[in-house]
C-alpha atoms as a PDB file:
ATOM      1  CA  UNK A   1       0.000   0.000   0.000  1.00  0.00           C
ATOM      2  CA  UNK A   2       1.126   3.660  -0.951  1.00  0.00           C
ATOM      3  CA  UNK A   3       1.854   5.803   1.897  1.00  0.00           C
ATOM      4  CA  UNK A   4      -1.073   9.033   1.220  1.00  0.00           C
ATOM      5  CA  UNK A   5      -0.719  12.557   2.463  1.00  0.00           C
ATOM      6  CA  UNK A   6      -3.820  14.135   2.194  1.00  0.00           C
ATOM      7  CA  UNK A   7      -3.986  17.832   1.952  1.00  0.00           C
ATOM      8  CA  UNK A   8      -7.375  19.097   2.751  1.00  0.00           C
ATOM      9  CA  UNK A   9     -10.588  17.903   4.858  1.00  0.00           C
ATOM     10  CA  UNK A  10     -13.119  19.621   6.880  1.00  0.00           C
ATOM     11  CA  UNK A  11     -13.390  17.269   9.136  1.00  0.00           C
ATOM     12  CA  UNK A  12     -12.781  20.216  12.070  1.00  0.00           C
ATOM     13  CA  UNK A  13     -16.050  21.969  11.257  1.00  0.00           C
ATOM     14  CA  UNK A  14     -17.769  18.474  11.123  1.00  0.00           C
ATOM     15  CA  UNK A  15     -16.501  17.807  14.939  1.00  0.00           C
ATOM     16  CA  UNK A  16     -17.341  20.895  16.467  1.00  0.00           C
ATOM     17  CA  UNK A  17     -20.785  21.710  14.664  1.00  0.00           C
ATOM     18  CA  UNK A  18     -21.838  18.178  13.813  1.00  0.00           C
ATOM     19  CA  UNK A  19     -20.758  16.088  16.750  1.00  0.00           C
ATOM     20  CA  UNK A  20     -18.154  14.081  14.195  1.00  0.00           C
ATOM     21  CA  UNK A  21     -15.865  11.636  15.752  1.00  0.00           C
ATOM     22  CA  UNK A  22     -12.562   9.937  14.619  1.00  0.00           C
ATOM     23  CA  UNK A  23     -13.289   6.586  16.609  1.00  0.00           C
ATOM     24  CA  UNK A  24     -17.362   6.827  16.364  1.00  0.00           C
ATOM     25  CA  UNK A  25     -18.301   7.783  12.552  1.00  0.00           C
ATOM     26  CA  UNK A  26     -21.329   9.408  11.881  1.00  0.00           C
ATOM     27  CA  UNK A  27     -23.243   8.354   8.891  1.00  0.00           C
ATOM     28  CA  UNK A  28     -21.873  10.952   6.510  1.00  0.00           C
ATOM     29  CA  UNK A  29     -18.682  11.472   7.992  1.00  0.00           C
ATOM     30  CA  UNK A  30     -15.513  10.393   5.744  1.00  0.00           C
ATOM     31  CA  UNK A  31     -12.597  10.980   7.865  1.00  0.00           C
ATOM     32  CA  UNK A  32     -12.223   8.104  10.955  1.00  0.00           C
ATOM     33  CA  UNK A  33      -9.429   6.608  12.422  1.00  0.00           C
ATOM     34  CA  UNK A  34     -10.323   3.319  10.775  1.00  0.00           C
ATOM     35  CA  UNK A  35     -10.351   4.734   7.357  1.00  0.00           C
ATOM     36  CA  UNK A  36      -7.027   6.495   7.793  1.00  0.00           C
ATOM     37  CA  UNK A  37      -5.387   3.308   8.834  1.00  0.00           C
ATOM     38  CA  UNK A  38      -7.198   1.487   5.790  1.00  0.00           C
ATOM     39  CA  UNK A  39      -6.131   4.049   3.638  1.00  0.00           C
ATOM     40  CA  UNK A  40      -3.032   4.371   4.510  1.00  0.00           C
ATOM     41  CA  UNK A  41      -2.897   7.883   5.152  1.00  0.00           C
ATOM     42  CA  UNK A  42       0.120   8.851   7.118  1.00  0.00           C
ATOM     43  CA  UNK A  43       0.159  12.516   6.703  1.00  0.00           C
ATOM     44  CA  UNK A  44      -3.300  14.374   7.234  1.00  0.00           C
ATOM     45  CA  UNK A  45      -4.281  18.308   7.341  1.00  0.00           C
ATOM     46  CA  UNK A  46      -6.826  19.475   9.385  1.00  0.00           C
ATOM     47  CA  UNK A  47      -8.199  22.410   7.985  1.00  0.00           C
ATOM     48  CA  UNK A  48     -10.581  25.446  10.246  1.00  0.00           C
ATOM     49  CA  UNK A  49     -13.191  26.982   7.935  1.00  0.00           C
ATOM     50  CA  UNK A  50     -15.090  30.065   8.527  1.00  0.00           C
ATOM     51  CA  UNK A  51     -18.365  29.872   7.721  1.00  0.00           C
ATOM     52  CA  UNK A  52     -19.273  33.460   7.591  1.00  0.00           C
ATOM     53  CA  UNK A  53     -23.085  32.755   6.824  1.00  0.00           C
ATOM     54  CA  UNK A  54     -23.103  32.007  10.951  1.00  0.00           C
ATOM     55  CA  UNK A  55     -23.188  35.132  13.359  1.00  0.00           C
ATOM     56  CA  UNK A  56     -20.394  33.798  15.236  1.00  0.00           C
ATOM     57  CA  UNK A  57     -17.205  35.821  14.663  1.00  0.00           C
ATOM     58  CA  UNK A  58     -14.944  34.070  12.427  1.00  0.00           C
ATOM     59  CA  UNK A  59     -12.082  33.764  15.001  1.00  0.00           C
ATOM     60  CA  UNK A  60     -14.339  32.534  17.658  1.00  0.00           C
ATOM     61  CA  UNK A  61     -15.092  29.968  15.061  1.00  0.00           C
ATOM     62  CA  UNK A  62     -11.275  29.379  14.033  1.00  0.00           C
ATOM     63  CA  UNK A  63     -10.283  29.170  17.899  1.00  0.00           C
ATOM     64  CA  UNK A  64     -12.971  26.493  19.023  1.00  0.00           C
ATOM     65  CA  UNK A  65     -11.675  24.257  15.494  1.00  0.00           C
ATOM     66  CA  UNK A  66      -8.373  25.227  16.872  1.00  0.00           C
ATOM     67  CA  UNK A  67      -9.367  23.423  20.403  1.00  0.00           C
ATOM     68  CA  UNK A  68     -10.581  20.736  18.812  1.00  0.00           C
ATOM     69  CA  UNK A  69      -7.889  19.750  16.750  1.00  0.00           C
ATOM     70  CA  UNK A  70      -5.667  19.735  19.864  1.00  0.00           C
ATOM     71  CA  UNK A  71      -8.181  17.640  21.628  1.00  0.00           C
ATOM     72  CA  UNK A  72      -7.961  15.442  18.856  1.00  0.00           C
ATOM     73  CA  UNK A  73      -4.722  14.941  19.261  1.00  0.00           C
ATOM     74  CA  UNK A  74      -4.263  14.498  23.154  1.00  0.00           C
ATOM     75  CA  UNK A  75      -7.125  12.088  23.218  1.00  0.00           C
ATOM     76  CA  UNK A  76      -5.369   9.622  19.757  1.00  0.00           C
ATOM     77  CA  UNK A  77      -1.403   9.132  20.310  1.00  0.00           C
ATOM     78  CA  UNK A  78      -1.594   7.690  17.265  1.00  0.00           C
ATOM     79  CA  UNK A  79      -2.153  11.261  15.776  1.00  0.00           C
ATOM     80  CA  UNK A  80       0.807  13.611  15.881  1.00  0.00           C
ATOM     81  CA  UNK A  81       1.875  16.477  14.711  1.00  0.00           C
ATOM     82  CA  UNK A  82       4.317  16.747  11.509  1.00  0.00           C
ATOM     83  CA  UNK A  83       7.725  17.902  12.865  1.00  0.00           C
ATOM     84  CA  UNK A  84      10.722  17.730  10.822  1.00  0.00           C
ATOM     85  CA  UNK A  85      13.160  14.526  10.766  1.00  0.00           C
ATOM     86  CA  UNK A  86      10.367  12.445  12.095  1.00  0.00           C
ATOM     87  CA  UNK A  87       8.419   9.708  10.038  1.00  0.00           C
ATOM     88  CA  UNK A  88       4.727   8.791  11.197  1.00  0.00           C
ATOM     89  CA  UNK A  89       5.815   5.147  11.875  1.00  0.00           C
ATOM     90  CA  UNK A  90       3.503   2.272  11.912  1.00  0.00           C
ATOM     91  CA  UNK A  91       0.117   2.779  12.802  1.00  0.00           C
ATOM     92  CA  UNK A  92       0.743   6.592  13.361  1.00  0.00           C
ATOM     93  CA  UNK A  93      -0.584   9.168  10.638  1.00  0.00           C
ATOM     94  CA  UNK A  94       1.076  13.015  11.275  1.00  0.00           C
ATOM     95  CA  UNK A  95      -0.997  15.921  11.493  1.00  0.00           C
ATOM     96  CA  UNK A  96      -0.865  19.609   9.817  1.00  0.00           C
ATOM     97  CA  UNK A  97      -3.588  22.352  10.969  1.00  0.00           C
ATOM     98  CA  UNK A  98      -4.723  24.958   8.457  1.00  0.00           C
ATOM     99  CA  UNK A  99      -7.042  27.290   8.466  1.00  0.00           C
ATOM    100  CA  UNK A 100      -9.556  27.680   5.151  1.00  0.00           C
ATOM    101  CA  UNK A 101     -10.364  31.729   4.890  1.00  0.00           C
ATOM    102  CA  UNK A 102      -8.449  34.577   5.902  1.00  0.00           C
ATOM    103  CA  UNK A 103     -11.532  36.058   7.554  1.00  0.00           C
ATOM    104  CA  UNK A 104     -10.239  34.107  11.203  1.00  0.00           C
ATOM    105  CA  UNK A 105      -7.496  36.564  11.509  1.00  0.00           C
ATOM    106  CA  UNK A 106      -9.622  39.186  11.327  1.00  0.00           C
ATOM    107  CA  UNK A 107      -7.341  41.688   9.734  1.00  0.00           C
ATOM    108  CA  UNK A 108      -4.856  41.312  12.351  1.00  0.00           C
ATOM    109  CA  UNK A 109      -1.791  40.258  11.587  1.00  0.00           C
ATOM    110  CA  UNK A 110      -0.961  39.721  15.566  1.00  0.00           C
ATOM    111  CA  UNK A 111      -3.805  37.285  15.202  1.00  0.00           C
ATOM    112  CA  UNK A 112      -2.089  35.710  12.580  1.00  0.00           C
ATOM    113  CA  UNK A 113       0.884  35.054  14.505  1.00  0.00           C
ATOM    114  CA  UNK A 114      -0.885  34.042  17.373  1.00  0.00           C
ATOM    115  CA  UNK A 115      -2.366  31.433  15.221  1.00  0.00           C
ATOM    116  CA  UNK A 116       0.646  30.144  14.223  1.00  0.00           C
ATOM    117  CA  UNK A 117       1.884  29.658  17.618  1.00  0.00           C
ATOM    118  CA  UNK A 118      -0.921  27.396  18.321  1.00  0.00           C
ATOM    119  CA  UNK A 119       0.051  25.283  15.338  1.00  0.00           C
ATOM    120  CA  UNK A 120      -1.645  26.532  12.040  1.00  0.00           C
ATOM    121  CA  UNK A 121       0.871  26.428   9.303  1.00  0.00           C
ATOM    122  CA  UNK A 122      -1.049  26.567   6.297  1.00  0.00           C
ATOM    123  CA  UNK A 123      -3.811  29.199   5.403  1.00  0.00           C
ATOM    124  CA  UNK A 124      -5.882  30.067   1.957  1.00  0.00           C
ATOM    125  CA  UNK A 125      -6.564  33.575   2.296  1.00  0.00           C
ATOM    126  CA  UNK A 126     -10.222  33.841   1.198  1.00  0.00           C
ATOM    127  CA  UNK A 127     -13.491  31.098   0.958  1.00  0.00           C
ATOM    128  CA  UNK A 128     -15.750  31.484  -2.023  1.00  0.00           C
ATOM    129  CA  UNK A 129     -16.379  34.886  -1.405  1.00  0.00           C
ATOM    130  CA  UNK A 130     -14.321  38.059  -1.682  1.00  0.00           C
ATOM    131  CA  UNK A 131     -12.956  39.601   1.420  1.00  0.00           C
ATOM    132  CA  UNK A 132     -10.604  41.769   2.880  1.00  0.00           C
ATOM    133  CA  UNK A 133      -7.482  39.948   2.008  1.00  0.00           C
ATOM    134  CA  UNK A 134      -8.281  39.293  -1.875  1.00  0.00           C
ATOM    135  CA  UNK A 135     -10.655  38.397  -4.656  1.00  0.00           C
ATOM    136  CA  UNK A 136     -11.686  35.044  -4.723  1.00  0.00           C
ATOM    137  CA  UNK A 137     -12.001  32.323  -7.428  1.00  0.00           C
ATOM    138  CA  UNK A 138     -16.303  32.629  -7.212  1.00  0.00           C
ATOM    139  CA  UNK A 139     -16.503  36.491  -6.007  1.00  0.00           C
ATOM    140  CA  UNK A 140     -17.254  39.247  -8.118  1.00  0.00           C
ATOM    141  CA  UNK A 141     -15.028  40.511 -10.375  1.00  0.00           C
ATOM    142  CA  UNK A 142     -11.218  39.648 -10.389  1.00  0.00           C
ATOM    143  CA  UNK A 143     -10.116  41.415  -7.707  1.00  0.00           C
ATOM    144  CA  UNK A 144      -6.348  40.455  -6.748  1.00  0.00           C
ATOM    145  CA  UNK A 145      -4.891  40.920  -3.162  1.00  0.00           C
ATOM    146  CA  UNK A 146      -5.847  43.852  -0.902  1.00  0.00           C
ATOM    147  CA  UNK A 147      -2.713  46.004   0.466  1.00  0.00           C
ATOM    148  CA  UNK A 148      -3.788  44.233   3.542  1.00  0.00           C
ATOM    149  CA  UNK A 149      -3.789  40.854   1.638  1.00  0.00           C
ATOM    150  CA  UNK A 150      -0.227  42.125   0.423  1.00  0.00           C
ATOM    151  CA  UNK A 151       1.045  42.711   4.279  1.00  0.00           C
ATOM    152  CA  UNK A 152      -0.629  39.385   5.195  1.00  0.00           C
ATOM    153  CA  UNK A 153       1.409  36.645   2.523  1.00  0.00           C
ATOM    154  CA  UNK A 154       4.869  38.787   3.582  1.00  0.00           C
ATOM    155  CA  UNK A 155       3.920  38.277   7.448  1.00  0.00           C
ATOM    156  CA  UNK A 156       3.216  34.796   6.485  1.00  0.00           C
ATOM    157  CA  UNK A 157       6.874  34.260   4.871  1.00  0.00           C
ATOM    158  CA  UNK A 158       8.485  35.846   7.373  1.00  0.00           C
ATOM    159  CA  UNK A 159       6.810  33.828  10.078  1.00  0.00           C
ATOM    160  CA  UNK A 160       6.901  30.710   8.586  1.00  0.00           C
ATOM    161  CA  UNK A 161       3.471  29.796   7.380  1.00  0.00           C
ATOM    162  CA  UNK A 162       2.443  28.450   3.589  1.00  0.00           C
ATOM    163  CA  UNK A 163       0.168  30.362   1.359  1.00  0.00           C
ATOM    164  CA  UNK A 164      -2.488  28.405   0.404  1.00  0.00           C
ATOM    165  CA  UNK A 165      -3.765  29.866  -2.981  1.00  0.00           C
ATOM    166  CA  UNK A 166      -6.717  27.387  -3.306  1.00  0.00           C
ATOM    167  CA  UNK A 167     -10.217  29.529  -3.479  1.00  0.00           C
ATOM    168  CA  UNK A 168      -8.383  32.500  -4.859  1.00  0.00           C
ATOM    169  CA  UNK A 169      -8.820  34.585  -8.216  1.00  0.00           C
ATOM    170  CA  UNK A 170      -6.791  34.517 -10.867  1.00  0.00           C
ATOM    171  CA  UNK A 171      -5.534  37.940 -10.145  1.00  0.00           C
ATOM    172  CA  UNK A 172      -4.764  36.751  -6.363  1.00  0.00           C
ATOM    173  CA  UNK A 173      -2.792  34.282  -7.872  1.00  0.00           C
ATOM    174  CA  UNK A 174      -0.991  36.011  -9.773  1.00  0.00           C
ATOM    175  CA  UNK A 175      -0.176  38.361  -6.302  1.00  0.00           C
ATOM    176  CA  UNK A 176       0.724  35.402  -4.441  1.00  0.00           C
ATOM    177  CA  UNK A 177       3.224  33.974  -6.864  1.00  0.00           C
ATOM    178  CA  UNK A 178       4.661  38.038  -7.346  1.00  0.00           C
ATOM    179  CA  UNK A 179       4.483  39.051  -3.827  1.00  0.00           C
ATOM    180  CA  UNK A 180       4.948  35.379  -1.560  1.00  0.00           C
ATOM    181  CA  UNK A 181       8.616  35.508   0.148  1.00  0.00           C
ATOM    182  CA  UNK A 182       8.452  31.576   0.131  1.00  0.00           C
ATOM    183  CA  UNK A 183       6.655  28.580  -2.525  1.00  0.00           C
ATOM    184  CA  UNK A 184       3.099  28.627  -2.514  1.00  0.00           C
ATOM    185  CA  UNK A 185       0.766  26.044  -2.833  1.00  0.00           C
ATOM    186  CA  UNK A 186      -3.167  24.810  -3.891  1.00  0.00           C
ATOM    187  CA  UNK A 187      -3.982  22.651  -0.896  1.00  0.00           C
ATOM    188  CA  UNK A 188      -7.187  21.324  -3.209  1.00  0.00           C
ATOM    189  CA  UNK A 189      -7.031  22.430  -6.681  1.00  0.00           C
ATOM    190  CA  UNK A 190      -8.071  20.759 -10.069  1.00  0.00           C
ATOM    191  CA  UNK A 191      -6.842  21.706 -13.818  1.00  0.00           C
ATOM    192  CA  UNK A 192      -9.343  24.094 -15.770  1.00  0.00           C
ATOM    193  CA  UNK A 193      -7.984  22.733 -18.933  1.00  0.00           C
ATOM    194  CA  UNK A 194      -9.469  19.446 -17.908  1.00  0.00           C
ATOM    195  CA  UNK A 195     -12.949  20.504 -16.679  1.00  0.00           C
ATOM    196  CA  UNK A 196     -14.034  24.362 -16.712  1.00  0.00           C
ATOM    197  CA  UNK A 197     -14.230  25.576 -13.109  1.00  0.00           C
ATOM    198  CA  UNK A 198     -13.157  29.225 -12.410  1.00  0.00           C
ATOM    199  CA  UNK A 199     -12.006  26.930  -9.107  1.00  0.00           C
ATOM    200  CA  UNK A 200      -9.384  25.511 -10.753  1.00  0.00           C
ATOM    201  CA  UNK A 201      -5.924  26.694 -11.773  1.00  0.00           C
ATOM    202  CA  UNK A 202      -5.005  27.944 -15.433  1.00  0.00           C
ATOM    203  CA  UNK A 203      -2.199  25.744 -16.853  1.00  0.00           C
ATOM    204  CA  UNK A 204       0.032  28.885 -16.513  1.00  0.00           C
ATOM    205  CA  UNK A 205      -0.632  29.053 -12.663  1.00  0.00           C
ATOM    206  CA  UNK A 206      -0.179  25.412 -12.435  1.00  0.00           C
ATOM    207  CA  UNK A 207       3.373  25.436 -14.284  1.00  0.00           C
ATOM    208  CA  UNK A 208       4.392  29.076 -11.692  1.00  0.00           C
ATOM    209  CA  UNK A 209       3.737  27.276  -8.914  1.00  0.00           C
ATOM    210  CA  UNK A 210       5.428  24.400  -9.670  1.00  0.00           C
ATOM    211  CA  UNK A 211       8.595  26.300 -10.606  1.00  0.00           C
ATOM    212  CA  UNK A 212       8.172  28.258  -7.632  1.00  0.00           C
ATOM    213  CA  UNK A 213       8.866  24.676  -5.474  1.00  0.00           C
ATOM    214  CA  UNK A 214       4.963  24.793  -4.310  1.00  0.00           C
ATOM    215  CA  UNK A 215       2.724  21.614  -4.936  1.00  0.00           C
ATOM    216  CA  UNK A 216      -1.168  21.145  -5.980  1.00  0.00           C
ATOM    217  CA  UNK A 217      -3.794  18.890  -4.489  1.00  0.00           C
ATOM    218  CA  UNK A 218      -5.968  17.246  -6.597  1.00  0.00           C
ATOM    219  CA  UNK A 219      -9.384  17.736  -5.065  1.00  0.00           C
ATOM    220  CA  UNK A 220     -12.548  15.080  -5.177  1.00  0.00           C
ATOM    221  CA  UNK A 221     -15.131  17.721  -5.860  1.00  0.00           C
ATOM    222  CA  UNK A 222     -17.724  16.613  -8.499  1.00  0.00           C
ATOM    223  CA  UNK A 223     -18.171  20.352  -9.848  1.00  0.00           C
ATOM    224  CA  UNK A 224     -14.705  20.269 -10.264  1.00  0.00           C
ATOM    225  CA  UNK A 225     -14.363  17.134 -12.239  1.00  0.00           C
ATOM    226  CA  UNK A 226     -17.562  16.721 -14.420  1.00  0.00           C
ATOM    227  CA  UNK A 227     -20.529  17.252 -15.158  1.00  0.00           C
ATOM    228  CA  UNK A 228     -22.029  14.221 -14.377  1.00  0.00           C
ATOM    229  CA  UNK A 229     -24.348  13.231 -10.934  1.00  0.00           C
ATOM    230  CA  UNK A 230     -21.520  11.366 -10.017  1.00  0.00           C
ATOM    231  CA  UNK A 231     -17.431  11.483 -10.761  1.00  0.00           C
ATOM    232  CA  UNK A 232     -15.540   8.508 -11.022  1.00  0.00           C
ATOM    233  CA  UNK A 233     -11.516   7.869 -10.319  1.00  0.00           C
ATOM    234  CA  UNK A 234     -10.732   8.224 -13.935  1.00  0.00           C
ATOM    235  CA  UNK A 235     -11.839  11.515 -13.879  1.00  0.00           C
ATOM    236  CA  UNK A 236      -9.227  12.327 -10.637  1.00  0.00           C
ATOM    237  CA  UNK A 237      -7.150  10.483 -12.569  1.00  0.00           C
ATOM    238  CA  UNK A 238      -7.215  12.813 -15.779  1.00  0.00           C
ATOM    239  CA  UNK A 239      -6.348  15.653 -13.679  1.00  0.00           C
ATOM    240  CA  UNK A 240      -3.289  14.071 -12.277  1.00  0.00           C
ATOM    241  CA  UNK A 241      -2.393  13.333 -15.291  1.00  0.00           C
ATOM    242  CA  UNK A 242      -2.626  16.980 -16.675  1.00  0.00           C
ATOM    243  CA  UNK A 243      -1.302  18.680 -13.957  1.00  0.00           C
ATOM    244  CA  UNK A 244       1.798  16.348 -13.789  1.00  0.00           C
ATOM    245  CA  UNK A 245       1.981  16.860 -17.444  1.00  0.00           C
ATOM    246  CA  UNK A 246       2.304  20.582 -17.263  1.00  0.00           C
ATOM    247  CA  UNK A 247       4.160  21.390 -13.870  1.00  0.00           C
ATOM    248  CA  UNK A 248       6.030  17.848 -13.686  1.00  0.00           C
ATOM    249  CA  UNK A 249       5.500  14.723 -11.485  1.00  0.00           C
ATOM    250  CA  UNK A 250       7.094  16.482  -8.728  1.00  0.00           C
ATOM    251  CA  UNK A 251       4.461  19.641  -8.324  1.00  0.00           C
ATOM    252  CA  UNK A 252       1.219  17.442  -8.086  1.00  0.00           C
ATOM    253  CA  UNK A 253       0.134  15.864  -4.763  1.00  0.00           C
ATOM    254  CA  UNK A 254      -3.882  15.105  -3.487  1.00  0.00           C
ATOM    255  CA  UNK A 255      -6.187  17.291  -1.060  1.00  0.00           C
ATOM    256  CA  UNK A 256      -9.521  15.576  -0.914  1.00  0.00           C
ATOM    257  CA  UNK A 257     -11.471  18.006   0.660  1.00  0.00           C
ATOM    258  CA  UNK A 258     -13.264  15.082   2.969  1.00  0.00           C
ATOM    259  CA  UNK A 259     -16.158  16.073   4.887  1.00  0.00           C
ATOM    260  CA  UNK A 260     -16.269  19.113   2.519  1.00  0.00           C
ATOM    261  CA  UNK A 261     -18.591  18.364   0.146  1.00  0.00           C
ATOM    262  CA  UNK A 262     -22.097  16.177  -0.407  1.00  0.00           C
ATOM    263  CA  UNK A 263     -21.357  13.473  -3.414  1.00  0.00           C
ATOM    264  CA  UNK A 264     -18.048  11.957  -3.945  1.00  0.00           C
ATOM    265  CA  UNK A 265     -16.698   9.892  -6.369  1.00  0.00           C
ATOM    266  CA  UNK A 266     -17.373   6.542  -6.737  1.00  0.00           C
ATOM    267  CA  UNK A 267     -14.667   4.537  -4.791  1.00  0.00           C
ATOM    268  CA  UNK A 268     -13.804   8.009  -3.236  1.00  0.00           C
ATOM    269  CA  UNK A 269     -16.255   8.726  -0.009  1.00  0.00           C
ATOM    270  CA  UNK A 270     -13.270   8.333   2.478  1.00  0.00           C
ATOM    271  CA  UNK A 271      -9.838   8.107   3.131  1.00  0.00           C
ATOM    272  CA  UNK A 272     -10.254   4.320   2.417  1.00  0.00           C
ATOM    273  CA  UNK A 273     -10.539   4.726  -1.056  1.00  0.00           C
ATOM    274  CA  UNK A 274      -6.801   5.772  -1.513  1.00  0.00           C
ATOM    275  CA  UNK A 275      -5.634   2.432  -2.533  1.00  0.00           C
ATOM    276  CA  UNK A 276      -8.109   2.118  -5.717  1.00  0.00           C
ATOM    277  CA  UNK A 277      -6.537   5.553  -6.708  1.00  0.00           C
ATOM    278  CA  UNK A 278      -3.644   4.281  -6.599  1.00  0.00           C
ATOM    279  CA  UNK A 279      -4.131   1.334  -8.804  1.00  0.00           C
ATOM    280  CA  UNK A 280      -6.093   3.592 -11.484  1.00  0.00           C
ATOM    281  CA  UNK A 281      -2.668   5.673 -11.920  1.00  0.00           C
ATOM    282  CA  UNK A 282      -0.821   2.638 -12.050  1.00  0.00           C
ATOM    283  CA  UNK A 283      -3.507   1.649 -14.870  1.00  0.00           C
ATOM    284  CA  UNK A 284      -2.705   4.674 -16.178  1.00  0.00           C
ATOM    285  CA  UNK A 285       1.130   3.986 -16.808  1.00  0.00           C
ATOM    286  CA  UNK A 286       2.425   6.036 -14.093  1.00  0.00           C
ATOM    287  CA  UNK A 287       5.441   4.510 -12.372  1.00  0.00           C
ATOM    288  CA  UNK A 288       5.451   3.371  -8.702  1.00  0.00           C
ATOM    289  CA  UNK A 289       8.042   6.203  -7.781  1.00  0.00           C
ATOM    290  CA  UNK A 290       5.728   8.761  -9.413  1.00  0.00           C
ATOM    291  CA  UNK A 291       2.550   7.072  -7.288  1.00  0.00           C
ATOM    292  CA  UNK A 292       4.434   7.505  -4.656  1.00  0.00           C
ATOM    293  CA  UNK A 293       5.671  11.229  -4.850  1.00  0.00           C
ATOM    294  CA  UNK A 294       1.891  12.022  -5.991  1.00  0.00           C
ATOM    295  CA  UNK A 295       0.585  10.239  -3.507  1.00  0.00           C
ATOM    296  CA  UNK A 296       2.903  11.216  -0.455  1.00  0.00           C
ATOM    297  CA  UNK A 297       6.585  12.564  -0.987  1.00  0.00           C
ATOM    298  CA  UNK A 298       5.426  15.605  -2.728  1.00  0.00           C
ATOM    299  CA  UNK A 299       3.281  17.209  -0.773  1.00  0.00           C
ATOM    300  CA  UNK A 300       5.369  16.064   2.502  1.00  0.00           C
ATOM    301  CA  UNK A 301       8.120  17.530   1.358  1.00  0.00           C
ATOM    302  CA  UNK A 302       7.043  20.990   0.404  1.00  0.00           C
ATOM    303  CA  UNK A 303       5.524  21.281   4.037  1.00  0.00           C
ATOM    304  CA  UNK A 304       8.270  20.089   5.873  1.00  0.00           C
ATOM    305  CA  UNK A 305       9.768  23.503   5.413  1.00  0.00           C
ATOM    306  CA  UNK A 306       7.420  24.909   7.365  1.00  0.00           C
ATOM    307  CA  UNK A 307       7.399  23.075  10.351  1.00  0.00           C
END
């Protein structure tokens, strides 16, 4: 079985506003301890999302995903956090917190770094909506990074925490890869040259990141992969493909985006569908080493330099 670092789930919001539980599963919950182990996950972010339609301020929201990620991980030794020269070992899958919208620092950038010392060290700076950091991918218009959006990726470098550029516009792309002190990366991103989704990277973004040293996780979201009820593992396939076509094998890693969305692929509802992922690329013609680095070296390695 291929090791799996997974880049993205919501599984956070799920266990503090939906009573989700890693040991006790709840019907539509995808990430459990079980299916980690099955899946062979052994490197797992955790990401905090906003949800600004809710009246609760967004850092109250961040801080009480925040506590329950630690709680998390003092109640499973099993689950650690990444740190640097350690491998999860057998049994053990390594953690990385995130946060998913830059509206939970509300434009503070001593909130930001006060959410880094409590262990985030990944962030996408907007949602689907525009706010006061940048544009986003679904907002109005194509509004890049905010001078405050432009203060908040250089804090960020300097402090030692990734850009996430996943949810962005084009135009806050483009900031990000002119303005970011340090690679960044597309936690859960898909190829708009393989299926049209303002959500998805142009080719051009895909092929700047990757020379930048930043990866991009393929994403299991069905209006990102076709237009069909239902998507299928050949279609998360064909964007693998693509994207390691354009940037190179070493650029392209997975980000699920478990407990994120409501239909999944077939094969793909949880973390224990890694494995038949992994035999479609083979299928495909994609060596073991490149399954591997897809799968797990890439996207470990770009993060390591940020823990």
């Amino acid at each position: 079985m291929f090791p799996v670092a997974d880049g993205h789930c919501d599984f956070l919001y799920g266990a503090v506003n939906g009573g989700y539980d890693l040991d006790a599963p709840a019907a539509r919950q995808s990430i459990s301890a079980a299916g980690l182990r099955e899946g062979g996950v052994a490197l797992q972010f955790f990401a905090a999302w906003t949800d600004t339609s809710l009246r609760i301020p967004p850092l109250q929201q961040c801080l009480a995903m925040i506590d329950a990620y630690h709680t998390m991980l003092e109640r499973h030794p099993w689950l650690r956090p990444l740190r640097r020269g350690e491998e999860a070992g057998e049994g053990c899958v390594q953690a990385v917190l995130a946060i998913e919208g830059g509206e939970a620092i509300e434009g503070s950038l001593a909130v930001l770094r006060m959410l880094y010392r409590l262990g985030v060290r990944a962030m996408a700076l907007t949602w689907n909506a525009n706010n006061e950091l940048s544009g986003a991918a679904l907002g109005r218009g194509n509004r890049g990074l905010t001078p405050l959006g432009c203060e908040v990726v250089a804090e960020m470098g300097r402090i030692g925490m990734a850009v996430d550029v996943s949810h962005l516009s084009d135009a806050g792309i483009d900031d990000v890869l002119r303005l970011s002190p340090r690679p960044p990366f597309a936690s859960h991103s898909n190829a708009r040259a393989v299926f049209d989704s303002p959500r998805s990277l142009r080719d051009e973004h895909i092929r700047a990141i990757a020379a930048a040293g930043g990866t991009i996780g393929v994403n299991f979201y069905n209006k990102q992969l076709t237009r069909r009820p239902v998507a299928c593992v050949d279609d998360v396939v064909r964007q693998i493909e693509h994207i390691c076509a354009v940037g190179g094998a070493a650029c392209c890693a997975v980000g699920s985006d478990f407990d994120g969305m409501p239909v999944y692929p077939q094969g793909l509802s949880d973390s224990r569908g890694f494995p038949l992922l992994a035999d479609a690329l083979l299928r495909a013609g994609f060596a073991e080493a490149d399954v591997r680095a897809v799968l797990y070296e890439n996207l470990r390695r770009y993060i390591l330099q940020f823990v």
